[in-house]
PDB file of N, CA and C in Angstrom:
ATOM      1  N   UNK A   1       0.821  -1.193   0.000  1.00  0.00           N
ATOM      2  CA  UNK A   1       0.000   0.000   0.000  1.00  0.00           C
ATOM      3  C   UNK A   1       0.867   1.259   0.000  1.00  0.00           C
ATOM      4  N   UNK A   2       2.114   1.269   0.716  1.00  0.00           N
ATOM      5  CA  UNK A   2       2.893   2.200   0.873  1.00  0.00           C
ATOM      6  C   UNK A   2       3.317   2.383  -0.442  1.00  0.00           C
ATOM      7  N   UNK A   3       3.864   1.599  -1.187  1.00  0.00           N
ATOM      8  CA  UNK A   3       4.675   1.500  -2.562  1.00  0.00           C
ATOM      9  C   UNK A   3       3.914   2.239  -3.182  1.00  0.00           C
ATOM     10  N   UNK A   4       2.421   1.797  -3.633  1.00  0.00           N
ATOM     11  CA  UNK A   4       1.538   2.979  -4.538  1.00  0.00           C
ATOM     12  C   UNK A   4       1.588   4.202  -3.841  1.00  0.00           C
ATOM     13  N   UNK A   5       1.423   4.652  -3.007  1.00  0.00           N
ATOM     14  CA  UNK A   5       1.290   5.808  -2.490  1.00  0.00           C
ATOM     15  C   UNK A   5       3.023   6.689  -2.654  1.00  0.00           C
ATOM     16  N   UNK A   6       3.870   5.953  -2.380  1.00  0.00           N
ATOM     17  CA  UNK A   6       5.142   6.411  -2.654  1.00  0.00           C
ATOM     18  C   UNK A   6       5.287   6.809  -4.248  1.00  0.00           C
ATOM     19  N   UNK A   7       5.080   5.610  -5.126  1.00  0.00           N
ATOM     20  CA  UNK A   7       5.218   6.087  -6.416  1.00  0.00           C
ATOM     21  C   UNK A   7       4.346   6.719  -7.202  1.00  0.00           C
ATOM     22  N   UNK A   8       2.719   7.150  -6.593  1.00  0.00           N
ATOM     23  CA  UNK A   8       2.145   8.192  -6.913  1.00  0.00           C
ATOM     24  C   UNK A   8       2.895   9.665  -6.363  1.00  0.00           C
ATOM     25  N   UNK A   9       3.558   9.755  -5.166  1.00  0.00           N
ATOM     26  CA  UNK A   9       3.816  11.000  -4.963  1.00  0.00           C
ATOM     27  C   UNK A   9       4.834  11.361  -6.011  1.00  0.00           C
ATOM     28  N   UNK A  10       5.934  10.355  -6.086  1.00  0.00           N
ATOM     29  CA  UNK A  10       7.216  10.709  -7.011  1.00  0.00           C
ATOM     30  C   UNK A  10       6.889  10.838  -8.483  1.00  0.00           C
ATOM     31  N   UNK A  11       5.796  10.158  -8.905  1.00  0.00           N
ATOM     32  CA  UNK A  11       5.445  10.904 -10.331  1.00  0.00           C
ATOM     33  C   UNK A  11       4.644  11.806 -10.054  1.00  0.00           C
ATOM     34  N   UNK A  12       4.145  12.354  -9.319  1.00  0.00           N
ATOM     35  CA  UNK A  12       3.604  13.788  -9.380  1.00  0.00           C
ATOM     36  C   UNK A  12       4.327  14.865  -9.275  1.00  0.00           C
ATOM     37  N   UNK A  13       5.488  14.606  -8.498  1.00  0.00           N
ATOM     38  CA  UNK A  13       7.013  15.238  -8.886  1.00  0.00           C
ATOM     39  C   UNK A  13       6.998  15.943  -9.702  1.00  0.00           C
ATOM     40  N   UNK A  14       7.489  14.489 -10.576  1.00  0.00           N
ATOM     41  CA  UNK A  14       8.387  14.804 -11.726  1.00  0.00           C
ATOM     42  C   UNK A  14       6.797  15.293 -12.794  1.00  0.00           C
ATOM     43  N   UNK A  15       5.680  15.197 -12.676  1.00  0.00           N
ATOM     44  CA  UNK A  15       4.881  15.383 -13.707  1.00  0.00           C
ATOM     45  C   UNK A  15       4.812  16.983 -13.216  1.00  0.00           C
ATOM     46  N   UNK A  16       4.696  17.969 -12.263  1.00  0.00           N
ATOM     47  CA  UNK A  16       4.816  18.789 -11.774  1.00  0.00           C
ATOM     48  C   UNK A  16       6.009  19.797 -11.707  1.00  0.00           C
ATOM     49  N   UNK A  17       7.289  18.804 -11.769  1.00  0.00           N
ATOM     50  CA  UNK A  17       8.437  19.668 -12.380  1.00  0.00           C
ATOM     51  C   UNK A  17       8.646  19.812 -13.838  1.00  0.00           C
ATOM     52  N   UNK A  18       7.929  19.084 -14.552  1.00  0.00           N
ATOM     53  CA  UNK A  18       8.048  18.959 -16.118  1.00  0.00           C
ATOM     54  C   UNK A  18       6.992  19.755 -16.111  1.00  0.00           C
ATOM     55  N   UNK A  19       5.348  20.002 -15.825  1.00  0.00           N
ATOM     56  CA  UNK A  19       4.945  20.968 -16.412  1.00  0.00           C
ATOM     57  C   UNK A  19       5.444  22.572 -15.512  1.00  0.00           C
ATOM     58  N   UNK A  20       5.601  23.120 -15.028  1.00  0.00           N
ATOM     59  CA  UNK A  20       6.776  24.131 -14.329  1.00  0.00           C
ATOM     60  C   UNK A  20       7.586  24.479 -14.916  1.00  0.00           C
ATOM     61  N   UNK A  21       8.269  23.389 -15.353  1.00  0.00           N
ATOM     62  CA  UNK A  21       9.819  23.776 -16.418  1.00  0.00           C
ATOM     63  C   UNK A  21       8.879  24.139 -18.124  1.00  0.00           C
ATOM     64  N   UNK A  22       8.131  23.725 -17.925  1.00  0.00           N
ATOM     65  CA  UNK A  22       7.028  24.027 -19.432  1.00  0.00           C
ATOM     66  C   UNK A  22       6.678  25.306 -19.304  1.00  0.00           C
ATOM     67  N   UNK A  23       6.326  25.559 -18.088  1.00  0.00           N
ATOM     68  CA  UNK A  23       5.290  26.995 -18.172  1.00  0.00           C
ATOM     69  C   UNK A  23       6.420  27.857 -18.515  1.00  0.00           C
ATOM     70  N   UNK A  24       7.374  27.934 -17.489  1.00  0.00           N
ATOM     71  CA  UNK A  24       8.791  28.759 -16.516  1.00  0.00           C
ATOM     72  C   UNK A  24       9.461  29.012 -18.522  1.00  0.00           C
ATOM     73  N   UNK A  25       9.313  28.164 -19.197  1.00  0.00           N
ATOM     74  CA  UNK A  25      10.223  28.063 -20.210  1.00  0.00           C
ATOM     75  C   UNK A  25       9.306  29.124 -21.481  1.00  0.00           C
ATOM     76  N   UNK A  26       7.798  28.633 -21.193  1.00  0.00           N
ATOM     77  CA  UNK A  26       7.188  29.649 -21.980  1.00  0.00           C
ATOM     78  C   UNK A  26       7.126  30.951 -21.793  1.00  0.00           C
ATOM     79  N   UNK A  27       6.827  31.006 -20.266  1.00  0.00           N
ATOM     80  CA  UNK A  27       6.945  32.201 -19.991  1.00  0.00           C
ATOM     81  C   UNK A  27       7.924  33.402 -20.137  1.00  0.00           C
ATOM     82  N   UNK A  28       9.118  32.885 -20.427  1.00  0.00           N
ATOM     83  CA  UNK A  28      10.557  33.780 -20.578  1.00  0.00           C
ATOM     84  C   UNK A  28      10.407  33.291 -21.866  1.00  0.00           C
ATOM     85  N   UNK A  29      10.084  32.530 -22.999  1.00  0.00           N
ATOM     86  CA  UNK A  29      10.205  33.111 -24.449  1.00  0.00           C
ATOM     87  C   UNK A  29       8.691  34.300 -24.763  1.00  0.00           C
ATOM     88  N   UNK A  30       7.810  34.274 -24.002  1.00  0.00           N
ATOM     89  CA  UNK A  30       6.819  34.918 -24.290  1.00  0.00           C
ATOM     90  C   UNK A  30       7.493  36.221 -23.921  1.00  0.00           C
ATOM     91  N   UNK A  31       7.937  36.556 -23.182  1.00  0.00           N
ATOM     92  CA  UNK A  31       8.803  38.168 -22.478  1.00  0.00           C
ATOM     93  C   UNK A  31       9.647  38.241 -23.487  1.00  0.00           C
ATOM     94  N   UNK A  32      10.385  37.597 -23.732  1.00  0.00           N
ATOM     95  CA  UNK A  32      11.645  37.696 -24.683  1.00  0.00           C
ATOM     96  C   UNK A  32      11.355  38.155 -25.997  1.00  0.00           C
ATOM     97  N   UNK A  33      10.110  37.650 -26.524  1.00  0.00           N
ATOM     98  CA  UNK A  33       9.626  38.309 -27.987  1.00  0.00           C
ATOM     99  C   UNK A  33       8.537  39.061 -28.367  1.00  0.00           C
ATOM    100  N   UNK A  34       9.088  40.183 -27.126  1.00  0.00           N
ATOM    101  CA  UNK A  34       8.194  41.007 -27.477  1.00  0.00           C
ATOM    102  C   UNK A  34       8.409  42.155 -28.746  1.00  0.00           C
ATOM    103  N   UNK A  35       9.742  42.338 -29.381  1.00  0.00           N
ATOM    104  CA  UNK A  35      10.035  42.692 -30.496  1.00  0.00           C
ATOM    105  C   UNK A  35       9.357  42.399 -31.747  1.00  0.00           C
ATOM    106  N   UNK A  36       8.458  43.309 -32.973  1.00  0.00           N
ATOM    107  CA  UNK A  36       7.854  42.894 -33.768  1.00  0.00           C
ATOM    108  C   UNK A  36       8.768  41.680 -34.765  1.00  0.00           C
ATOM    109  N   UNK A  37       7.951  41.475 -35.656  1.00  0.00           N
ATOM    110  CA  UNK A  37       9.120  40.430 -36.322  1.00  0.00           C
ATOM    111  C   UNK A  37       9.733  41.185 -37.375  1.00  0.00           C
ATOM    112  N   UNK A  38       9.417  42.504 -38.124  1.00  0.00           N
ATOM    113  CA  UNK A  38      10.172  43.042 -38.708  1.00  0.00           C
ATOM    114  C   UNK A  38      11.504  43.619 -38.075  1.00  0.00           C
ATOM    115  N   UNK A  39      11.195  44.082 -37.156  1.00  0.00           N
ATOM    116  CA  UNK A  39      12.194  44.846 -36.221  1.00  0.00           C
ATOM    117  C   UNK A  39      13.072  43.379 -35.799  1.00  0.00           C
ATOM    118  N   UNK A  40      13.129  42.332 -35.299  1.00  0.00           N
ATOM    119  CA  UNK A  40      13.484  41.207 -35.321  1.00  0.00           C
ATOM    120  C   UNK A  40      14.346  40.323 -36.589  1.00  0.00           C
ATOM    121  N   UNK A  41      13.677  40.598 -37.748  1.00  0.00           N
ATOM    122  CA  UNK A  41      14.266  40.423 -38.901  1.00  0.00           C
ATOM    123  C   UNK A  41      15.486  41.569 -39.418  1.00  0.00           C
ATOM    124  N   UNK A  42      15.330  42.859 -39.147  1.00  0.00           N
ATOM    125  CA  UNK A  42      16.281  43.730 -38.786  1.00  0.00           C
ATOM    126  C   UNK A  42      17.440  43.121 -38.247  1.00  0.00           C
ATOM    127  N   UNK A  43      17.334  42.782 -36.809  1.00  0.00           N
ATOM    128  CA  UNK A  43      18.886  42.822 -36.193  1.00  0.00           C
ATOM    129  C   UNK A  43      19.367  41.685 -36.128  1.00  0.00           C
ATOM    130  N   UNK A  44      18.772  40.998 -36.907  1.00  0.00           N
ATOM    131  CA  UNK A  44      19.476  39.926 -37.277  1.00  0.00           C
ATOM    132  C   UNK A  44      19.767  39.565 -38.906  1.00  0.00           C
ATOM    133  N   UNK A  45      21.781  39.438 -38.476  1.00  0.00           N
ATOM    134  CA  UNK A  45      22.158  39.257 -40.034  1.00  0.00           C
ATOM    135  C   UNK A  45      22.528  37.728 -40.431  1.00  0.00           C
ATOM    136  N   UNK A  46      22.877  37.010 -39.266  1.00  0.00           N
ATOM    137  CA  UNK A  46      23.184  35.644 -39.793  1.00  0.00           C
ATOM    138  C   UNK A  46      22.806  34.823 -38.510  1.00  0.00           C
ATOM    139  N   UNK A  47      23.470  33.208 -38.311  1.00  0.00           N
ATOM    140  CA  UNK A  47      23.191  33.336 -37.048  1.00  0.00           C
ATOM    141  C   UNK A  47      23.696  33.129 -35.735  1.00  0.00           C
ATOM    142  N   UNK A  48      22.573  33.358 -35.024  1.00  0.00           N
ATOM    143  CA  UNK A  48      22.823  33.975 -33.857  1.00  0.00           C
ATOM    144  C   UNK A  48      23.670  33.065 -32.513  1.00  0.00           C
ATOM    145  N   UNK A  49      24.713  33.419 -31.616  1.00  0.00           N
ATOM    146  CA  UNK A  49      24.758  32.109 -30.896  1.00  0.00           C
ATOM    147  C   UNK A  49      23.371  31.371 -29.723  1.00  0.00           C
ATOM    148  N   UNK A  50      22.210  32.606 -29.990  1.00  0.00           N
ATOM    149  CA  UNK A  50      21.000  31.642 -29.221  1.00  0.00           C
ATOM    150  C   UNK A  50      20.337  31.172 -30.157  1.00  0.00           C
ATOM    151  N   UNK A  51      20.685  30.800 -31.264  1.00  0.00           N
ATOM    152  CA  UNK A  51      20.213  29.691 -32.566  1.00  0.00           C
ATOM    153  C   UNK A  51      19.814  28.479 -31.712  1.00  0.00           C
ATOM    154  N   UNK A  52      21.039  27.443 -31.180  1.00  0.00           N
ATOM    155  CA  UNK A  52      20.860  26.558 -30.381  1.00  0.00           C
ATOM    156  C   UNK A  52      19.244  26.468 -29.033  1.00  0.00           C
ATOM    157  N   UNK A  53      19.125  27.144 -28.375  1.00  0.00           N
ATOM    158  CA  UNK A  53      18.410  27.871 -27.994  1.00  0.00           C
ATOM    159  C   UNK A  53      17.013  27.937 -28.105  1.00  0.00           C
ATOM    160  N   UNK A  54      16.497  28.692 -29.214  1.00  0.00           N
ATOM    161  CA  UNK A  54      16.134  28.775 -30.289  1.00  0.00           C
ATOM    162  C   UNK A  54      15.187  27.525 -30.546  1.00  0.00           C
ATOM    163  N   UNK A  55      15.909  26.303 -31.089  1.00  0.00           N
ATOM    164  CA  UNK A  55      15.555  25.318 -31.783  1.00  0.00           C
ATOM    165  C   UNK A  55      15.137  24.296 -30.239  1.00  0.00           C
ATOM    166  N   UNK A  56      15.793  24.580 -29.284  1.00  0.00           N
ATOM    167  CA  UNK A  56      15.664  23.576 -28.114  1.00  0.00           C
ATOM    168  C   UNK A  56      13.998  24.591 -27.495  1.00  0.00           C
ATOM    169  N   UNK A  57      13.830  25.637 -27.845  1.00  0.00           N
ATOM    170  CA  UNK A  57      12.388  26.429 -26.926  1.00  0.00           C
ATOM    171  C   UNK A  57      11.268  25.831 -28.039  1.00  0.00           C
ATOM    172  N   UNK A  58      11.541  25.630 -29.564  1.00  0.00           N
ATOM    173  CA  UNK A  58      10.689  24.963 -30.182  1.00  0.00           C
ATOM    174  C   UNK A  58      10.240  23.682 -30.348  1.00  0.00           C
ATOM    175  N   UNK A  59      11.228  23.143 -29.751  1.00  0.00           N
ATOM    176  CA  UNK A  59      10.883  21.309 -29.274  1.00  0.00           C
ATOM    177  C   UNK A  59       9.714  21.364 -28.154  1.00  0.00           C
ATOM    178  N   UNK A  60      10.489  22.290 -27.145  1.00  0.00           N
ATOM    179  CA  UNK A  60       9.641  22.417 -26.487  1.00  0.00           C
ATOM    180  C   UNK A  60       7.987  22.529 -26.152  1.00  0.00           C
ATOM    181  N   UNK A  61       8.477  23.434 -27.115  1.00  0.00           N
ATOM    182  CA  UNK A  61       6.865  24.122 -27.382  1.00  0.00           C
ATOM    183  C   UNK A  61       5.952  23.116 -28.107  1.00  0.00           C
ATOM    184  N   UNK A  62       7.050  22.083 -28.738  1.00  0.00           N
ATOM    185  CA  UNK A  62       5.906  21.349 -29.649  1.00  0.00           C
ATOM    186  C   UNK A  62       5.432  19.836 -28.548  1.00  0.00           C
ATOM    187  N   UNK A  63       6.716  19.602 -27.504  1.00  0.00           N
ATOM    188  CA  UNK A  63       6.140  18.609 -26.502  1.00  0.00           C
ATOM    189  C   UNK A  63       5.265  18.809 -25.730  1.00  0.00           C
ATOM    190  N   UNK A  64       5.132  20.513 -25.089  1.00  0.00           N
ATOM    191  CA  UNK A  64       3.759  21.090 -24.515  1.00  0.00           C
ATOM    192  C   UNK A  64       2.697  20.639 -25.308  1.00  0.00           C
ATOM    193  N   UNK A  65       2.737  21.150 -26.701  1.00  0.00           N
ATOM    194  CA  UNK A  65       1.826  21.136 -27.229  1.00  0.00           C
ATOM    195  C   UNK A  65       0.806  19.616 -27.602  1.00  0.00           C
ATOM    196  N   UNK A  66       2.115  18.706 -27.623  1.00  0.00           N
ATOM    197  CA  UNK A  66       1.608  17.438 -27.567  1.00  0.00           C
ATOM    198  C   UNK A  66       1.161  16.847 -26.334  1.00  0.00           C
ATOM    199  N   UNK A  67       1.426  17.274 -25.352  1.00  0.00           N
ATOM    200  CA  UNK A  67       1.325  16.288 -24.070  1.00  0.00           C
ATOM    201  C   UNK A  67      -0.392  17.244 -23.523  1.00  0.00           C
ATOM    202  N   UNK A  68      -0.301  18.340 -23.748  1.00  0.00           N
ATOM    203  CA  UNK A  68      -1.771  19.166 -23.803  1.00  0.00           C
ATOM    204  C   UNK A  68      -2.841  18.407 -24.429  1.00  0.00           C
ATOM    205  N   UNK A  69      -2.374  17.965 -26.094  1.00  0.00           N
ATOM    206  CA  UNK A  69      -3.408  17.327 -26.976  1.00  0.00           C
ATOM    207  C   UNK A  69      -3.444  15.597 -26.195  1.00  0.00           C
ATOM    208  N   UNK A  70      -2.520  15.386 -25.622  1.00  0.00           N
ATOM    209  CA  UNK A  70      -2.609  14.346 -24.942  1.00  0.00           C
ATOM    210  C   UNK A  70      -3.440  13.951 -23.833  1.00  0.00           C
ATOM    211  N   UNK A  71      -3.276  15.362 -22.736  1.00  0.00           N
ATOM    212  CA  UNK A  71      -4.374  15.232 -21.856  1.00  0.00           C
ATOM    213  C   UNK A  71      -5.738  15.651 -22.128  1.00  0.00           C
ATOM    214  N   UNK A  72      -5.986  16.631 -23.059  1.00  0.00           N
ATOM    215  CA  UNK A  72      -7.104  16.752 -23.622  1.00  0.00           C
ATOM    216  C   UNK A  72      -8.226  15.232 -23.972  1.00  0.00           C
ATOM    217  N   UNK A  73      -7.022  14.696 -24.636  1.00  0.00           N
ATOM    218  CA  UNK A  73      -7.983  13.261 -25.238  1.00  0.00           C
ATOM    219  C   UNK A  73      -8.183  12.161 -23.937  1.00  0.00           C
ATOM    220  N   UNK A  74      -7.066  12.455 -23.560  1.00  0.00           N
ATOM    221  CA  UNK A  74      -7.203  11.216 -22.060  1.00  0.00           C
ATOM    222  C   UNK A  74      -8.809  11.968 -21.327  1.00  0.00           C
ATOM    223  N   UNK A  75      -8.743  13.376 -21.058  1.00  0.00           N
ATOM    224  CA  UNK A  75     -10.173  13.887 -20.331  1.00  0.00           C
ATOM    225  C   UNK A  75     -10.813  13.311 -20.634  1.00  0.00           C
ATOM    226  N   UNK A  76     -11.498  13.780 -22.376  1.00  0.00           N
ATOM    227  CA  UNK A  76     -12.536  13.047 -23.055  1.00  0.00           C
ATOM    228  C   UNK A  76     -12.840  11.698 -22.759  1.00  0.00           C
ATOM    229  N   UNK A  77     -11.549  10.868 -23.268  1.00  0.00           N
ATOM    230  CA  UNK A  77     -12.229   9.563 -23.304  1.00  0.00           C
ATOM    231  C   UNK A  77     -12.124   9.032 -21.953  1.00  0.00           C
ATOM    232  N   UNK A  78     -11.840   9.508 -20.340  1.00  0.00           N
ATOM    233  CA  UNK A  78     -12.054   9.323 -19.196  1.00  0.00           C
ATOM    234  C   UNK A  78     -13.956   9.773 -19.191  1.00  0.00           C
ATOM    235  N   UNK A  79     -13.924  11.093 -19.529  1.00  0.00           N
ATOM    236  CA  UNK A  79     -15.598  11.500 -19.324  1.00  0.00           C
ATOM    237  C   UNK A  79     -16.646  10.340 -20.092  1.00  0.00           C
ATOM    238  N   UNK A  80     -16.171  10.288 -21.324  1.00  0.00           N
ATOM    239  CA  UNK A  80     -16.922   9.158 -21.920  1.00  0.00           C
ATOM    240  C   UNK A  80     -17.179   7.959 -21.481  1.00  0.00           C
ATOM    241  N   UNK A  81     -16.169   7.745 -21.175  1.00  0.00           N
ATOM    242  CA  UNK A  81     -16.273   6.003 -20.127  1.00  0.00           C
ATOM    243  C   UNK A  81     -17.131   6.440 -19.205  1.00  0.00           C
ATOM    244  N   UNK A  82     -17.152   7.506 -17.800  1.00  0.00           N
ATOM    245  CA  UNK A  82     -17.440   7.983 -17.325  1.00  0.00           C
ATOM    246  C   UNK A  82     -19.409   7.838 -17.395  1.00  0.00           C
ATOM    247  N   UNK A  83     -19.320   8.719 -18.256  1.00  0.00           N
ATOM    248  CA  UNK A  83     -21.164   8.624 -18.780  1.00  0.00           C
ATOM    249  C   UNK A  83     -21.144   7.235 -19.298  1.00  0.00           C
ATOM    250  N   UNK A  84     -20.777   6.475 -20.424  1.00  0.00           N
ATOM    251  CA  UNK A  84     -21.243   5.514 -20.051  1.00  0.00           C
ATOM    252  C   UNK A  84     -21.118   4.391 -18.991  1.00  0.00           C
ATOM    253  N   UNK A  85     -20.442   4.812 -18.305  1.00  0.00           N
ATOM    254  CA  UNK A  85     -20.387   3.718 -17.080  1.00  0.00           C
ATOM    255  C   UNK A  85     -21.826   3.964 -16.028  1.00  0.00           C
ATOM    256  N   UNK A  86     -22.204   5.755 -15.783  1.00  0.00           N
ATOM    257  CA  UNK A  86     -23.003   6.036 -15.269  1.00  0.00           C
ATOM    258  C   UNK A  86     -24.600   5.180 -16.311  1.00  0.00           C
ATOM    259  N   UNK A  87     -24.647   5.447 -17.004  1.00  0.00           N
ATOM    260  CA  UNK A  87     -25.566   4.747 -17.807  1.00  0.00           C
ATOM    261  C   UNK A  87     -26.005   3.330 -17.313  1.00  0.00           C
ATOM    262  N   UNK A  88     -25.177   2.666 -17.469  1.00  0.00           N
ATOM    263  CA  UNK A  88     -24.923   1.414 -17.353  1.00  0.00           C
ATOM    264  C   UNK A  88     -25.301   1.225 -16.023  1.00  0.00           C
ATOM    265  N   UNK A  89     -25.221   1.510 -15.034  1.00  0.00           N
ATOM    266  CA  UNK A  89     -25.276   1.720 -13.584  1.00  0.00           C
ATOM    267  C   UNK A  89     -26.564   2.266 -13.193  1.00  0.00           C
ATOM    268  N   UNK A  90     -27.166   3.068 -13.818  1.00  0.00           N
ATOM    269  CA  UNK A  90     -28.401   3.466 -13.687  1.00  0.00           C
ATOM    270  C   UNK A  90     -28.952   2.869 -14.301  1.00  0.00           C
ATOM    271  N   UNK A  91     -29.263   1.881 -15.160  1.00  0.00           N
ATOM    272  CA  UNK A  91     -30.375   0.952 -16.111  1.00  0.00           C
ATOM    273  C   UNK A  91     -30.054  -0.195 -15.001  1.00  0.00           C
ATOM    274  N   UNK A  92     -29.376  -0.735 -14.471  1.00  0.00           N
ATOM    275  CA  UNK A  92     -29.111  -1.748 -14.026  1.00  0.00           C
ATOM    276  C   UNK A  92     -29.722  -1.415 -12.155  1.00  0.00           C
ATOM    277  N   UNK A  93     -29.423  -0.415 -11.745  1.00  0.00           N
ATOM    278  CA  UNK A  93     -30.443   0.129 -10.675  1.00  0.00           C
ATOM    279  C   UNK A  93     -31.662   0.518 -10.814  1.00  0.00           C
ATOM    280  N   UNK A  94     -32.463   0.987 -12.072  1.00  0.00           N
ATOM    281  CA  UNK A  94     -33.542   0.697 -12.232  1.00  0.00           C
ATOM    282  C   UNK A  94     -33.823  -0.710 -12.770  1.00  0.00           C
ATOM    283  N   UNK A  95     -33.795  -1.405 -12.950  1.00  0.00           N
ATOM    284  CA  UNK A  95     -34.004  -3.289 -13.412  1.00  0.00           C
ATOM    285  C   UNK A  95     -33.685  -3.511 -11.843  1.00  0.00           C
ATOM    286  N   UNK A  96     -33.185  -3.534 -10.675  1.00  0.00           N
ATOM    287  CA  UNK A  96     -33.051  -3.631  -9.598  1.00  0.00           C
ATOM    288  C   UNK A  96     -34.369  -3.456  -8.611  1.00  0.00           C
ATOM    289  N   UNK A  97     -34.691  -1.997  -9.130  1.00  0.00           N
ATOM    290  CA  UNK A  97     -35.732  -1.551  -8.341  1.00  0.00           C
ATOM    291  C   UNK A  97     -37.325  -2.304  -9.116  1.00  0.00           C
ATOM    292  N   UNK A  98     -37.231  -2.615  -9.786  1.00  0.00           N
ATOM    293  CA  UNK A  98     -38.407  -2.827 -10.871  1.00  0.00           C
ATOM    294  C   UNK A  98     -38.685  -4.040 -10.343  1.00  0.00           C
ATOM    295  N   UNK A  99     -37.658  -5.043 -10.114  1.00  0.00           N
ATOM    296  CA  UNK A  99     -37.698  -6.688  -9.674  1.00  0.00           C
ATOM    297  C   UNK A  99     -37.091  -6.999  -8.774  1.00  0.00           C
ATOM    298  N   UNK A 100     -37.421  -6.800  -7.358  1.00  0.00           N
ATOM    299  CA  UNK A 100     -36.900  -7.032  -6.251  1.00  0.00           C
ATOM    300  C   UNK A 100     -36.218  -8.478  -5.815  1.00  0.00           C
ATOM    301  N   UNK A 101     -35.218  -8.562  -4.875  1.00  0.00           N
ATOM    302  CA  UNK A 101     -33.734  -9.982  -5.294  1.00  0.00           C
ATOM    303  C   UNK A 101     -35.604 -10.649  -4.615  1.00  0.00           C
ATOM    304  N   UNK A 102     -36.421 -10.663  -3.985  1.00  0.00           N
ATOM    305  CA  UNK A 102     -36.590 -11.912  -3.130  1.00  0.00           C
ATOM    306  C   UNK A 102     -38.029 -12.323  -3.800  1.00  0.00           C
ATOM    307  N   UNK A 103     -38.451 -11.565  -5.017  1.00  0.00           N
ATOM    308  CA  UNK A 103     -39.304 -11.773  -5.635  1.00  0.00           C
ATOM    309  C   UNK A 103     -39.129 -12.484  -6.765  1.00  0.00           C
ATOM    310  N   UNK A 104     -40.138 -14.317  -6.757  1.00  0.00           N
ATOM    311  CA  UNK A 104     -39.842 -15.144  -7.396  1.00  0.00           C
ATOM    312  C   UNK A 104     -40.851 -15.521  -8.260  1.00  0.00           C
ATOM    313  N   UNK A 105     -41.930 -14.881  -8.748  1.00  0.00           N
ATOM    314  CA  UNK A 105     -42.689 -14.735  -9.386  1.00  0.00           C
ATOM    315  C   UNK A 105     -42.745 -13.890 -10.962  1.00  0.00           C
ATOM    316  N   UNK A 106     -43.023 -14.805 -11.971  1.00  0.00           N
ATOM    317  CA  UNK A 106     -42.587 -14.236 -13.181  1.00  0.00           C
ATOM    318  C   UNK A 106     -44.059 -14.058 -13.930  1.00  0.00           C
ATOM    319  N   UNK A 107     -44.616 -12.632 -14.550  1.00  0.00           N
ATOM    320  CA  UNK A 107     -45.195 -12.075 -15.229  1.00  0.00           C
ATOM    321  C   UNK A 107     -45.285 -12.449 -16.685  1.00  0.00           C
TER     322      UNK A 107
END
């Protein structure tokens, strides 16, 4: 019992320091470009040494972006199961109530 409870806390961790380091990472390229893109295309003539940089904030942005479309679909198809499980559970509690366990008489 301890073990689940241990290794739920430690991936909430790390699922908690990964989205943090997601936000923390958007948040300082969102400040950072606030320069139009002409003015941007301006002062830059070749490139830059935050090229590197650069290409590592757009990975990024595209693993946010996936792990978002990820939990998005996990919601859904949690809610869906969800209602139909409730469904299922309520037809089966009404068929419950309709024909009581100690009633042995058939209509």
């Amino acid at each position: 019992m301890a073990t689940s409870s241990a290794g739920r806390l430690f991936s909430g961790l790390i699922l908690g320091a990964a989205l943090g380091g997601g936000l923390a990472l958007l948040a300082s390229v969102r400040t950072s470009s606030t320069l139009e893109p002409e003015a941007m295309a301006r002062t830059r003539s070749g490139p830059t040494p935050f090229e590197p940089a650069n290409v590592l904030i757009q990975r990024a942005r595209s693993v946010v972006h996936e792990f978002r479309a990820q939990v998005a679909q996990a919601v859904a198809e949690g809610q869906a199961t969800a209602a139909r499980t409730r469904e299922e559970l309520t037809a089966t509690f009404e068929a419950a109530k309709r024909s009581p366990a100690g009633d042995t008489t058939k209509d």
